[in-house]
C-alpha atoms as a PDB file:
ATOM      1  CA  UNK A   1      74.471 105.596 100.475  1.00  0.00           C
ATOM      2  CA  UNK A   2      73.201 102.963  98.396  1.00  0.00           C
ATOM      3  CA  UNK A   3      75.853 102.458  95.374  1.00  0.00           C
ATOM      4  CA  UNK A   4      75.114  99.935  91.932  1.00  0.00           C
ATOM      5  CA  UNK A   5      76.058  96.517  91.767  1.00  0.00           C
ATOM      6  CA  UNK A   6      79.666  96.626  90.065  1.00  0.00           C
ATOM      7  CA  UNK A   7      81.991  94.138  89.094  1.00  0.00           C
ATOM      8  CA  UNK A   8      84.965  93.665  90.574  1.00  0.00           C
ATOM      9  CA  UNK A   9      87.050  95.088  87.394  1.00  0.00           C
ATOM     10  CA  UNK A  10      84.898  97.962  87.623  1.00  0.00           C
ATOM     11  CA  UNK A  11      85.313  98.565  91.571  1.00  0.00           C
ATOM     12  CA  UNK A  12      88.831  98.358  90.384  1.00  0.00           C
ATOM     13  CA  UNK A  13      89.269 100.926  87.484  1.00  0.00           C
ATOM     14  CA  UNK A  14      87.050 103.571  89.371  1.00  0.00           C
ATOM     15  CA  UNK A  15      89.242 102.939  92.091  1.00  0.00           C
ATOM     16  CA  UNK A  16      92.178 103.781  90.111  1.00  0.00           C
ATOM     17  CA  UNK A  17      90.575 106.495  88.507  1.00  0.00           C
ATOM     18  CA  UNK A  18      89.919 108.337  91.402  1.00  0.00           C
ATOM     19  CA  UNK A  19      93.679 107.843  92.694  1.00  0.00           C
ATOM     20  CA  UNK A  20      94.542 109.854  89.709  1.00  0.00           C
ATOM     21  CA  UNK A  21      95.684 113.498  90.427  1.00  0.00           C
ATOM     22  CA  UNK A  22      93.973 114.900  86.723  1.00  0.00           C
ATOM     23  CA  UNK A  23      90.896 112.389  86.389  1.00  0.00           C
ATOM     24  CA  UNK A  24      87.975 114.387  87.323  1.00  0.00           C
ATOM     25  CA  UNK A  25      85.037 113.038  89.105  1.00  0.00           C
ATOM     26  CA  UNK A  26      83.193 113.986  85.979  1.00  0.00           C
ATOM     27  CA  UNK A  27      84.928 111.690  83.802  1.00  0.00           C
ATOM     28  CA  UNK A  28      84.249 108.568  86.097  1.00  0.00           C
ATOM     29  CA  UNK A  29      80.536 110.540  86.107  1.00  0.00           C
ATOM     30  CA  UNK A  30      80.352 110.170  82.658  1.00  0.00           C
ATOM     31  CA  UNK A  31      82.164 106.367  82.274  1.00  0.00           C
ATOM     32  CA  UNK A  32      80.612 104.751  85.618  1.00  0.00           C
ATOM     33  CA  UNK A  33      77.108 106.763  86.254  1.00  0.00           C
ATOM     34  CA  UNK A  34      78.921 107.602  89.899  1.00  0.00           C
ATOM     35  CA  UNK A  35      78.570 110.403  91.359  1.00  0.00           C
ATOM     36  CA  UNK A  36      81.029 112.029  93.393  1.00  0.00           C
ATOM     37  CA  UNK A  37      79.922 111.155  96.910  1.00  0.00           C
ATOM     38  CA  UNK A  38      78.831 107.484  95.779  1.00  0.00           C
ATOM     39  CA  UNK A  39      82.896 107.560  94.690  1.00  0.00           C
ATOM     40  CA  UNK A  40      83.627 108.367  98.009  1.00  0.00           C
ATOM     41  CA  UNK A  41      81.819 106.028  99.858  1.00  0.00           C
ATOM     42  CA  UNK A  42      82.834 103.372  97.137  1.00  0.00           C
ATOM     43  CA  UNK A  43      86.482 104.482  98.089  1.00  0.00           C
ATOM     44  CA  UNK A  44      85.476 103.680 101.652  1.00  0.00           C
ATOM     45  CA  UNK A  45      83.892 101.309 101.174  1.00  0.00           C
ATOM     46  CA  UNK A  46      86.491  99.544  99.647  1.00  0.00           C
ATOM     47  CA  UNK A  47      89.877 100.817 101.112  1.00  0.00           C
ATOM     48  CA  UNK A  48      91.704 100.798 104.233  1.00  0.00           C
ATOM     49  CA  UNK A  49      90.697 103.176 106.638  1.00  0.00           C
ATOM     50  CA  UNK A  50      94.277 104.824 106.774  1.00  0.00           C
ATOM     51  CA  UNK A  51      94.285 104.675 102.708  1.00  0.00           C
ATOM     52  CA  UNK A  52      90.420 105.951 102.550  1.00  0.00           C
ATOM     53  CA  UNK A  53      92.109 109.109 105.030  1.00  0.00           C
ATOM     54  CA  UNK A  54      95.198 109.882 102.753  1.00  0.00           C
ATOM     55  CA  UNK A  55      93.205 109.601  99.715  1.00  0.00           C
ATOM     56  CA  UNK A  56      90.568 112.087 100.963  1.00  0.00           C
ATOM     57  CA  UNK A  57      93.153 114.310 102.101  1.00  0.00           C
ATOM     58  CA  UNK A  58      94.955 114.388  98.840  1.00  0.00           C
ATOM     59  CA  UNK A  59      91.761 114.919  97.041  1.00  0.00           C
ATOM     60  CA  UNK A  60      90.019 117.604  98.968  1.00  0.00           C
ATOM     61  CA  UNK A  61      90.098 120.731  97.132  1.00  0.00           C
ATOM     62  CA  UNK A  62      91.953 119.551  94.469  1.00  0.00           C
ATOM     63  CA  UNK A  63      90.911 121.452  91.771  1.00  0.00           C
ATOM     64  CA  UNK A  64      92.177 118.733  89.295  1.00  0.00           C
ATOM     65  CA  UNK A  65      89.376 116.256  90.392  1.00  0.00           C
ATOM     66  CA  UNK A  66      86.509 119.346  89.453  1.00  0.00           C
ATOM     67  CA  UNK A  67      85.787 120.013  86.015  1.00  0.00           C
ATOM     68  CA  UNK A  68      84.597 123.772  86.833  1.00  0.00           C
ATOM     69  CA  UNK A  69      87.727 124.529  88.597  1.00  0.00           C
ATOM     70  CA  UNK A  70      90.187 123.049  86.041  1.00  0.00           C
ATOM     71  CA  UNK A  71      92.144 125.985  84.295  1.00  0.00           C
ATOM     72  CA  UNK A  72      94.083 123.506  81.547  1.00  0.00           C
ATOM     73  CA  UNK A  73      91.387 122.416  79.068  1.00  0.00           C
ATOM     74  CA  UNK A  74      93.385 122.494  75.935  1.00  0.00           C
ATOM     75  CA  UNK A  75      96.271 119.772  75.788  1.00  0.00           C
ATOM     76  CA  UNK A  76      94.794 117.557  78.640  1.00  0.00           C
ATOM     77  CA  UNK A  77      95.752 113.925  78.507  1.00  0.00           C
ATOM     78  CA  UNK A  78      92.983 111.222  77.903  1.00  0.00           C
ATOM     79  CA  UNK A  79      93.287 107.597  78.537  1.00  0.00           C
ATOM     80  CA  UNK A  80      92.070 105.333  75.578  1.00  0.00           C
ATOM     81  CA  UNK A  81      90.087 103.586  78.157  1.00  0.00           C
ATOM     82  CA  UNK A  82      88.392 107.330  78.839  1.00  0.00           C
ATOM     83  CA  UNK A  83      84.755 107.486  77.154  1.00  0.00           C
ATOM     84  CA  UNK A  84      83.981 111.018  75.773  1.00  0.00           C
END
């Protein structure tokens, strides 16, 4: 999968995005232009096997990381560093 040239700070904050349990792959949609499965191969990419494996296990259908499964719209937190 062919991913965009990012910086490093941006590698970074995606990264960390996508370790949260209530950031969905929308939001770093919407912030980054990445879609979920260039996020995944970023992750890998870019992470330790064995970190790339619990990661993907924690996030597999997590309904937290899909907007259209989400069931808590109203009182959601949003980072200042969120766009949107």
């Amino acid at each position: 999968m062919k991913l965009p040239e990012l910086s490093s700070a941006t590698i970074n904050r995606v990264i960390e995005m996508a370790w949260e349990d209530r950031t969905p792959f929308d939001a770093i949609a919407l912030q980054y232009d990445l879609q979920e499965k260039q996020v995944i191969a970023l992750m890998r990419r870019e992470m330790k096997q064995s970190s790339f494996k619990m990661w993907r296990q924690r996030v597999t259908g997590r309904k937290t990381k899909h907007l259209a499964q989400r069931t808590f719209d109203s009182g959601r937190f949003r980072s200042q560093n969120q766009k949107g």
